[in-house]
PDB file of N, CA and C in Angstrom:
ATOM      1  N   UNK A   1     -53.600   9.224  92.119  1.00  0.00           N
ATOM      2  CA  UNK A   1     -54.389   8.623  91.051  1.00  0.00           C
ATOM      3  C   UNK A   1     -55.459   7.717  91.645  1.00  0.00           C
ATOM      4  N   UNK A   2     -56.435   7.856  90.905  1.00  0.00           N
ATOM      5  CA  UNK A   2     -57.715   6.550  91.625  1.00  0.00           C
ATOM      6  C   UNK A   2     -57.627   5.910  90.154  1.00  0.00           C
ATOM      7  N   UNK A   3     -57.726   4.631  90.474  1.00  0.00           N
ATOM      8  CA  UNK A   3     -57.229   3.757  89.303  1.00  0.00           C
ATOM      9  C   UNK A   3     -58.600   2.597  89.508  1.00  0.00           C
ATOM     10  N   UNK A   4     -59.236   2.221  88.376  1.00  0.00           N
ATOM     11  CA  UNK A   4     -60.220   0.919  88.155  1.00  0.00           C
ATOM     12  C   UNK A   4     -59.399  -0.300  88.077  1.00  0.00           C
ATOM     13  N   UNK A   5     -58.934  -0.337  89.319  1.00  0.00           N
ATOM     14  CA  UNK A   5     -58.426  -1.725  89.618  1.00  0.00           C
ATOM     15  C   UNK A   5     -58.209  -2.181  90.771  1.00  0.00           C
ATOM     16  N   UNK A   6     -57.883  -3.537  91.510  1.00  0.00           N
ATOM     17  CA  UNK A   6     -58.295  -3.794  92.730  1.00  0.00           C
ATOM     18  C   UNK A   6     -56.656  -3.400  93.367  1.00  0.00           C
ATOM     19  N   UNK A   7     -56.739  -3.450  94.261  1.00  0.00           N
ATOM     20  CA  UNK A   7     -55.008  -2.550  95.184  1.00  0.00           C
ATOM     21  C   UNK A   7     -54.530  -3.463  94.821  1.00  0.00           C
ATOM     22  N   UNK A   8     -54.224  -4.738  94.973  1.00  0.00           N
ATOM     23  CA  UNK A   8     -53.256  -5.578  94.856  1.00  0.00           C
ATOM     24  C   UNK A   8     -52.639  -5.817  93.360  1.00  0.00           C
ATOM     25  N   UNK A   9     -53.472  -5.204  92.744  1.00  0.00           N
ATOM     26  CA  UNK A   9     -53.020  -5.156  90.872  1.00  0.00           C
ATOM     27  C   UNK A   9     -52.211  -3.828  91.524  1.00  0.00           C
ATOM     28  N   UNK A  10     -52.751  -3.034  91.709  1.00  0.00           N
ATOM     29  CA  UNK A  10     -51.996  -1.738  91.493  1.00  0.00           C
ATOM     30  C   UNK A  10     -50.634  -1.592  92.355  1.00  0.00           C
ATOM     31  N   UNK A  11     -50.084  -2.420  93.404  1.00  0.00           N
ATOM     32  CA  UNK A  11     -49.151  -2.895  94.382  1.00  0.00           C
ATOM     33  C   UNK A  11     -48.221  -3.552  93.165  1.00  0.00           C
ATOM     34  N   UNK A  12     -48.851  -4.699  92.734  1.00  0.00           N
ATOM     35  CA  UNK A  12     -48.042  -5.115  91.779  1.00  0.00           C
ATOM     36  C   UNK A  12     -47.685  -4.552  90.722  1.00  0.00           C
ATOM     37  N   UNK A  13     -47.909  -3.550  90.306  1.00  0.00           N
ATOM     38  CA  UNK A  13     -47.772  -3.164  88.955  1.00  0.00           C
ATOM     39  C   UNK A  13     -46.929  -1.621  89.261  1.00  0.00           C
ATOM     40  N   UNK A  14     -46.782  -1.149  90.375  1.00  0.00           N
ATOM     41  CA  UNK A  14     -46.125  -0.313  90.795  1.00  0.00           C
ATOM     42  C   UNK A  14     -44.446  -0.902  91.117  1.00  0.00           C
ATOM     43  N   UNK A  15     -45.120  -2.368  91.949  1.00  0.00           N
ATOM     44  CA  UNK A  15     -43.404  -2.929  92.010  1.00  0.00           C
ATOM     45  C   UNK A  15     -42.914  -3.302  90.556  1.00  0.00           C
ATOM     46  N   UNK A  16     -43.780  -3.499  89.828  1.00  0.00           N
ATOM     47  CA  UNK A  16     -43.349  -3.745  88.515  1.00  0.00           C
ATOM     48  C   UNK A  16     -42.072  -3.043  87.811  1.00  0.00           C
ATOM     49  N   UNK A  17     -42.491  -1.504  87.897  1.00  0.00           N
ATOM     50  CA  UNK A  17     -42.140  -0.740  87.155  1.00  0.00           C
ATOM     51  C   UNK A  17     -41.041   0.360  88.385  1.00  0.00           C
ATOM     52  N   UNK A  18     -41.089  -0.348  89.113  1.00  0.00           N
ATOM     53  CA  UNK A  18     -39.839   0.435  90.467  1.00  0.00           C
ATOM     54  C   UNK A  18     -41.142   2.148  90.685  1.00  0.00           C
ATOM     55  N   UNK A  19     -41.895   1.472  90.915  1.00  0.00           N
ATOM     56  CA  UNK A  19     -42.348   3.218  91.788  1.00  0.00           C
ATOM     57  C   UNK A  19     -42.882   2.994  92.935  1.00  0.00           C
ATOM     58  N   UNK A  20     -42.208   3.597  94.117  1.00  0.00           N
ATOM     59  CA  UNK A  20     -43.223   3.897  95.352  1.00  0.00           C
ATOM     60  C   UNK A  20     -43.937   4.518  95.953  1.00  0.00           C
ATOM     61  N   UNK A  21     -44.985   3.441  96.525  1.00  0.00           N
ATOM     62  CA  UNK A  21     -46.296   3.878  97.152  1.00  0.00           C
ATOM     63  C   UNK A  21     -46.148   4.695  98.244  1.00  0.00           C
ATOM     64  N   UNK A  22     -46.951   5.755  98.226  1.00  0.00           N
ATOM     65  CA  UNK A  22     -46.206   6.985  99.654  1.00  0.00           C
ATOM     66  C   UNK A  22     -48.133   6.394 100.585  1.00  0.00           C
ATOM     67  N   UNK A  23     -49.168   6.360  99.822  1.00  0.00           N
ATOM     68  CA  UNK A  23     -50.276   5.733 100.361  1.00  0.00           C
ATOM     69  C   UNK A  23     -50.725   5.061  99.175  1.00  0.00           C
ATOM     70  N   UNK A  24     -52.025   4.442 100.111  1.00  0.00           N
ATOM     71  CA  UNK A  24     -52.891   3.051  98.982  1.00  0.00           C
ATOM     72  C   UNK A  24     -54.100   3.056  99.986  1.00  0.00           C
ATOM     73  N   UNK A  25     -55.284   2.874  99.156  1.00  0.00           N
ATOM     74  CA  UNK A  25     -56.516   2.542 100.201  1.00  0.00           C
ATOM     75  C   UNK A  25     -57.824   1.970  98.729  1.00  0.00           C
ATOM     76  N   UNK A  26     -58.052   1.284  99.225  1.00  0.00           N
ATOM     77  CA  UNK A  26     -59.664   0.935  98.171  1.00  0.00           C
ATOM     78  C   UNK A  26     -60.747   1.703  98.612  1.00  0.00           C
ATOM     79  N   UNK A  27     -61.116   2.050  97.352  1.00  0.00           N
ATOM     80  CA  UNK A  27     -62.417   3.060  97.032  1.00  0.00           C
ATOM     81  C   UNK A  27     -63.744   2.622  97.309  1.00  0.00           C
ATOM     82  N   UNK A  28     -64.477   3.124  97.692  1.00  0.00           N
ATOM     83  CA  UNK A  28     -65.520   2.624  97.898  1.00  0.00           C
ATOM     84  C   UNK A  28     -66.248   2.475  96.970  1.00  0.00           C
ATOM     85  N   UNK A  29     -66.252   3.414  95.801  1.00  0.00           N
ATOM     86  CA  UNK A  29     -66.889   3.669  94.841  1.00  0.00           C
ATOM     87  C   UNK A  29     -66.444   2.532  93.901  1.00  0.00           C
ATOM     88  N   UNK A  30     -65.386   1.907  94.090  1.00  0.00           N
ATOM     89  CA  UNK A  30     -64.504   0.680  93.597  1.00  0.00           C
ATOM     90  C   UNK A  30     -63.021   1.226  92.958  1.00  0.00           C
ATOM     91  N   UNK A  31     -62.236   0.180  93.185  1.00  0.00           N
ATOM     92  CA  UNK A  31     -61.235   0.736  92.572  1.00  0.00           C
ATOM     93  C   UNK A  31     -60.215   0.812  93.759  1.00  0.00           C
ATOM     94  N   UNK A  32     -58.752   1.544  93.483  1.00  0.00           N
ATOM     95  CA  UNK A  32     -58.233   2.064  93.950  1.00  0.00           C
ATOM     96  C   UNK A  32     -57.409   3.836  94.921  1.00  0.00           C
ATOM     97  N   UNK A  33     -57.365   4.252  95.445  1.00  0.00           N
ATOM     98  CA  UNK A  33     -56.551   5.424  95.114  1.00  0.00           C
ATOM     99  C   UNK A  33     -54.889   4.925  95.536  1.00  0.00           C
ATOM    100  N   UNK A  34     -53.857   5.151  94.844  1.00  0.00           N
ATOM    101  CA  UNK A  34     -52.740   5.522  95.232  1.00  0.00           C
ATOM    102  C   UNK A  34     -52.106   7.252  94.842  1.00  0.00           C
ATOM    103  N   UNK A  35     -50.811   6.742  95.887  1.00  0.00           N
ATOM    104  CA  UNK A  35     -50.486   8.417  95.949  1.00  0.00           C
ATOM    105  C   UNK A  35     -49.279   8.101  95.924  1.00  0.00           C
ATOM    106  N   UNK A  36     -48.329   8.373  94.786  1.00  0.00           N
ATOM    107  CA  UNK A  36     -47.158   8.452  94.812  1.00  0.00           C
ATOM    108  C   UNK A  36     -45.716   9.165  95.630  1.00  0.00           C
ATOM    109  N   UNK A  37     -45.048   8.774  95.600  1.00  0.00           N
ATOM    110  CA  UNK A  37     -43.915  10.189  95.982  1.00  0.00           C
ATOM    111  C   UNK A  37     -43.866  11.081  95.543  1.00  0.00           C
ATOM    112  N   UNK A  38     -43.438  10.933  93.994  1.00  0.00           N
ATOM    113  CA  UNK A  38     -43.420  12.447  93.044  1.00  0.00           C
ATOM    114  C   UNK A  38     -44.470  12.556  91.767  1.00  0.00           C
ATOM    115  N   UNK A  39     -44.111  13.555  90.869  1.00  0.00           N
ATOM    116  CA  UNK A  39     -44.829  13.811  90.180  1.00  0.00           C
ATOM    117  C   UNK A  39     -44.413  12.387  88.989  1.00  0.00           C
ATOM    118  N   UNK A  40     -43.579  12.703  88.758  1.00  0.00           N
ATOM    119  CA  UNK A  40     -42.852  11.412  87.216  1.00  0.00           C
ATOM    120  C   UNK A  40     -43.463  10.410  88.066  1.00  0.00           C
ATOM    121  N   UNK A  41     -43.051   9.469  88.879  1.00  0.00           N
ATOM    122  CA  UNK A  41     -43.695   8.548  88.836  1.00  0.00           C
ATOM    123  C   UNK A  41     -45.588   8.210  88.890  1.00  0.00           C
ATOM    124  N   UNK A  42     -46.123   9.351  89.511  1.00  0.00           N
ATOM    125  CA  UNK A  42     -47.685   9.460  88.971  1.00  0.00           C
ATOM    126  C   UNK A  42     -48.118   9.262  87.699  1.00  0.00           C
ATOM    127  N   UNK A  43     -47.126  10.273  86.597  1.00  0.00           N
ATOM    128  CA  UNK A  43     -47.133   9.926  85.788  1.00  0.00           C
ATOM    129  C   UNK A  43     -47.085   8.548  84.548  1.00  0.00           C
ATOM    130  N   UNK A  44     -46.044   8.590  85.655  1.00  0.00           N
ATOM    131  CA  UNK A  44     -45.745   7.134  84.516  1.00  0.00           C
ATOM    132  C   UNK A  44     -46.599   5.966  85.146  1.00  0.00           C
ATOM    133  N   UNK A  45     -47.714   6.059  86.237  1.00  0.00           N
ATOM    134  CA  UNK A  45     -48.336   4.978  86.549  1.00  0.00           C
ATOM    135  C   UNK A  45     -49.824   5.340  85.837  1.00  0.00           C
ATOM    136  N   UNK A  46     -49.742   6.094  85.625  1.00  0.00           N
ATOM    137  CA  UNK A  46     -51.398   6.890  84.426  1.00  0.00           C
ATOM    138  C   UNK A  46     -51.264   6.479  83.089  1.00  0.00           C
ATOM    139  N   UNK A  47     -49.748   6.801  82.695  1.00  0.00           N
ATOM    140  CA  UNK A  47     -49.425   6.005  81.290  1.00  0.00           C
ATOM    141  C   UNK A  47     -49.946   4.772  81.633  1.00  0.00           C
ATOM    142  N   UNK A  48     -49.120   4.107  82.438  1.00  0.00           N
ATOM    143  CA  UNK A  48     -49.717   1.965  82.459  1.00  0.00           C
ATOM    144  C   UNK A  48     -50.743   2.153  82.444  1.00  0.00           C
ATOM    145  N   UNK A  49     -51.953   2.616  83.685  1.00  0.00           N
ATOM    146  CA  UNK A  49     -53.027   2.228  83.344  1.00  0.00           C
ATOM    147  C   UNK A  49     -53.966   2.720  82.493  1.00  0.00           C
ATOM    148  N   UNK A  50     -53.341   4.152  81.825  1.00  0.00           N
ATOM    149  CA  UNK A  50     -54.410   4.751  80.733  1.00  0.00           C
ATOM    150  C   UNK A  50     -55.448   4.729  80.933  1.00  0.00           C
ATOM    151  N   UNK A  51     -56.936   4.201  80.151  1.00  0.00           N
ATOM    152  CA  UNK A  51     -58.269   4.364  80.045  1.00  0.00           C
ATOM    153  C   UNK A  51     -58.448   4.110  82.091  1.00  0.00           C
ATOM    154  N   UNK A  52     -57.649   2.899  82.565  1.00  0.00           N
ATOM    155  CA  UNK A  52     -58.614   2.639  84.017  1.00  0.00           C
ATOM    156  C   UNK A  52     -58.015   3.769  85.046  1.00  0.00           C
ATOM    157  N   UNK A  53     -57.278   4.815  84.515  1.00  0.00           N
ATOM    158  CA  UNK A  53     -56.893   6.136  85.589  1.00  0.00           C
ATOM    159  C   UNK A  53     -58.844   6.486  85.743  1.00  0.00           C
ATOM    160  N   UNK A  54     -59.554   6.137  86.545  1.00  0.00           N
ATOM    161  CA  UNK A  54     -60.953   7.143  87.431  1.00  0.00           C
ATOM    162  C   UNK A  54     -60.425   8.859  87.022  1.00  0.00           C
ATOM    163  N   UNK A  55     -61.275   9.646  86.576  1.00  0.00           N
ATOM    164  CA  UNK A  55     -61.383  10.529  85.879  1.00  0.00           C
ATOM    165  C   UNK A  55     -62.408  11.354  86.768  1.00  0.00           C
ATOM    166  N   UNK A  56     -63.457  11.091  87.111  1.00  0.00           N
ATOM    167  CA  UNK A  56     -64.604  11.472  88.004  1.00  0.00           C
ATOM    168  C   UNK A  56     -64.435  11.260  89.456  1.00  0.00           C
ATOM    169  N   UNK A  57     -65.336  11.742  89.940  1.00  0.00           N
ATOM    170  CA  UNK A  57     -65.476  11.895  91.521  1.00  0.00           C
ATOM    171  C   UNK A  57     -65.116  10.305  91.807  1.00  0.00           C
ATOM    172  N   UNK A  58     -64.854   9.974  93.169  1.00  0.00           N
ATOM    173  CA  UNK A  58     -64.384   8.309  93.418  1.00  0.00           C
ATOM    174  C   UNK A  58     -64.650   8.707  94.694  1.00  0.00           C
ATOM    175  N   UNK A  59     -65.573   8.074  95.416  1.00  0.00           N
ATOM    176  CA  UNK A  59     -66.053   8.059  96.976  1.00  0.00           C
ATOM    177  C   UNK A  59     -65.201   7.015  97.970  1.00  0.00           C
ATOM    178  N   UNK A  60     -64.660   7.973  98.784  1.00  0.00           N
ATOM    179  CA  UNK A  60     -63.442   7.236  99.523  1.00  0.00           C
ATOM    180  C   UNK A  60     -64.549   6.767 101.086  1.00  0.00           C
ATOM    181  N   UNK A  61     -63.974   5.479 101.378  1.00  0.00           N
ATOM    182  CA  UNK A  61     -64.180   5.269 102.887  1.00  0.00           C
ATOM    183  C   UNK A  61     -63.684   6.225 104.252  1.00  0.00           C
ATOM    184  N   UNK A  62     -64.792   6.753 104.615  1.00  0.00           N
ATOM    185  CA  UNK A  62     -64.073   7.238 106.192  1.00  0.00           C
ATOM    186  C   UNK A  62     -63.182   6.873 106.875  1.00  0.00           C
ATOM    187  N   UNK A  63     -61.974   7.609 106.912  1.00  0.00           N
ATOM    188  CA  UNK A  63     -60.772   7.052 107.651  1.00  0.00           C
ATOM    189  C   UNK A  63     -60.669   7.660 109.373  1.00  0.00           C
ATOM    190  N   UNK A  64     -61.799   8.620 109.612  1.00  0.00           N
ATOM    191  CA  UNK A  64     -61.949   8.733 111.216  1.00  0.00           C
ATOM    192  C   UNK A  64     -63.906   9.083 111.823  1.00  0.00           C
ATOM    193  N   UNK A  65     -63.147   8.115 113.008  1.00  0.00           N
ATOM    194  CA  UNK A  65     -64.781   8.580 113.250  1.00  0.00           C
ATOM    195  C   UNK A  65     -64.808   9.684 114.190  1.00  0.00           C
ATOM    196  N   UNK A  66     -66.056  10.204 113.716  1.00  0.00           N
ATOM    197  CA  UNK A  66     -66.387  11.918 114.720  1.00  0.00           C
ATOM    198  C   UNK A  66     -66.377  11.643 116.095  1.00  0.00           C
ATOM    199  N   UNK A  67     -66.293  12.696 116.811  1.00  0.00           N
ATOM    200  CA  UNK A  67     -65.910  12.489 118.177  1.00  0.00           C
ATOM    201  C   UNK A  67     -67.684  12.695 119.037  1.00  0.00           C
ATOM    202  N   UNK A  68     -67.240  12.020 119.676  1.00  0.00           N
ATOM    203  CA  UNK A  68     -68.660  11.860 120.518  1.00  0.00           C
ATOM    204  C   UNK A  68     -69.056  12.183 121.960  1.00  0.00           C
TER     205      UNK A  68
END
Protein backbone atom coordinates (compact mmCIF):
# COMPACT_ATOMS: atom_id res chain seq x y z
CA UNK A 1 0.00 0.00 0.00
CA UNK A 2 1.36 3.68 -0.53
CA UNK A 3 -0.54 5.52 2.01
CA UNK A 4 -0.79 9.78 2.35
CA UNK A 5 0.81 9.73 5.48
CA UNK A 6 4.16 10.26 7.06
CA UNK A 7 5.90 6.48 8.10
CA UNK A 8 5.81 7.08 11.56
CA UNK A 9 1.82 7.47 11.52
CA UNK A 10 1.74 4.46 9.50
CA UNK A 11 4.34 2.41 12.11
CA UNK A 12 2.00 3.47 14.61
CA UNK A 13 -1.11 2.66 13.37
CA UNK A 14 0.00 -0.73 12.15
CA UNK A 15 1.22 -1.44 15.86
CA UNK A 16 -2.07 -0.25 16.64
CA UNK A 17 -4.05 -2.74 15.13
CA UNK A 18 -1.32 -5.90 15.57
CA UNK A 19 -0.12 -5.98 11.79
CA UNK A 20 3.38 -6.48 10.59
CA UNK A 21 5.57 -4.51 8.59
CA UNK A 22 7.51 -7.01 6.16
CA UNK A 23 8.98 -3.30 4.53
CA UNK A 24 8.42 0.63 4.98
CA UNK A 25 10.21 3.44 3.04
CA UNK A 26 8.92 7.25 2.35
CA UNK A 27 7.86 8.27 -1.00
CA UNK A 28 9.21 10.72 -2.66
CA UNK A 29 6.25 11.76 -4.23
CA UNK A 30 5.17 12.04 -0.37
CA UNK A 31 3.70 9.74 1.70
CA UNK A 32 4.41 6.35 2.53
CA UNK A 33 4.78 2.76 0.96
CA UNK A 34 4.35 -0.22 3.30
CA UNK A 35 4.27 -3.87 2.47
CA UNK A 36 2.68 -6.18 4.59
CA UNK A 37 3.10 -9.96 5.27
CA UNK A 38 -0.20 -11.11 3.94
CA UNK A 39 -3.02 -10.28 2.09
CA UNK A 40 -5.81 -9.68 5.29
CA UNK A 41 -3.66 -7.62 6.92
CA UNK A 42 -3.11 -5.18 3.68
CA UNK A 43 -6.37 -5.22 3.77
CA UNK A 44 -7.37 -4.29 6.85
CA UNK A 45 -4.67 -1.42 6.81
CA UNK A 46 -6.62 0.18 3.46
CA UNK A 47 -9.82 -0.12 5.50
CA UNK A 48 -8.00 2.34 8.40
CA UNK A 49 -6.71 4.51 6.06
CA UNK A 50 -9.47 4.56 3.33
CA UNK A 51 -9.53 7.87 1.20
CA UNK A 52 -5.33 8.37 2.18
CA UNK A 53 -4.59 4.58 0.52
CA UNK A 54 -2.38 6.66 -2.90
CA UNK A 55 -4.37 5.23 -5.73
CA UNK A 56 -1.99 6.65 -8.58
CA UNK A 57 1.50 6.32 -9.58
CA UNK A 58 3.77 7.29 -6.18
CA UNK A 59 7.52 7.97 -7.16
CA UNK A 60 9.77 5.96 -4.96
CA UNK A 61 13.48 7.03 -4.02
CA UNK A 62 16.38 5.04 -5.59
CA UNK A 63 17.37 2.34 -3.40
CA UNK A 64 20.75 1.46 -5.56
CA UNK A 65 23.17 3.28 -7.31
CA UNK A 66 24.30 2.14 -10.96
CA UNK A 67 27.52 0.70 -11.21
CA UNK A 68 30.29 2.69 -12.55
Amino acid sequence: NNINAPQDHVIAACAKHKVAISAIETLQSGGTRVVMNNADDTARMAKVYGSKVITGTATRFPTRMGRQ
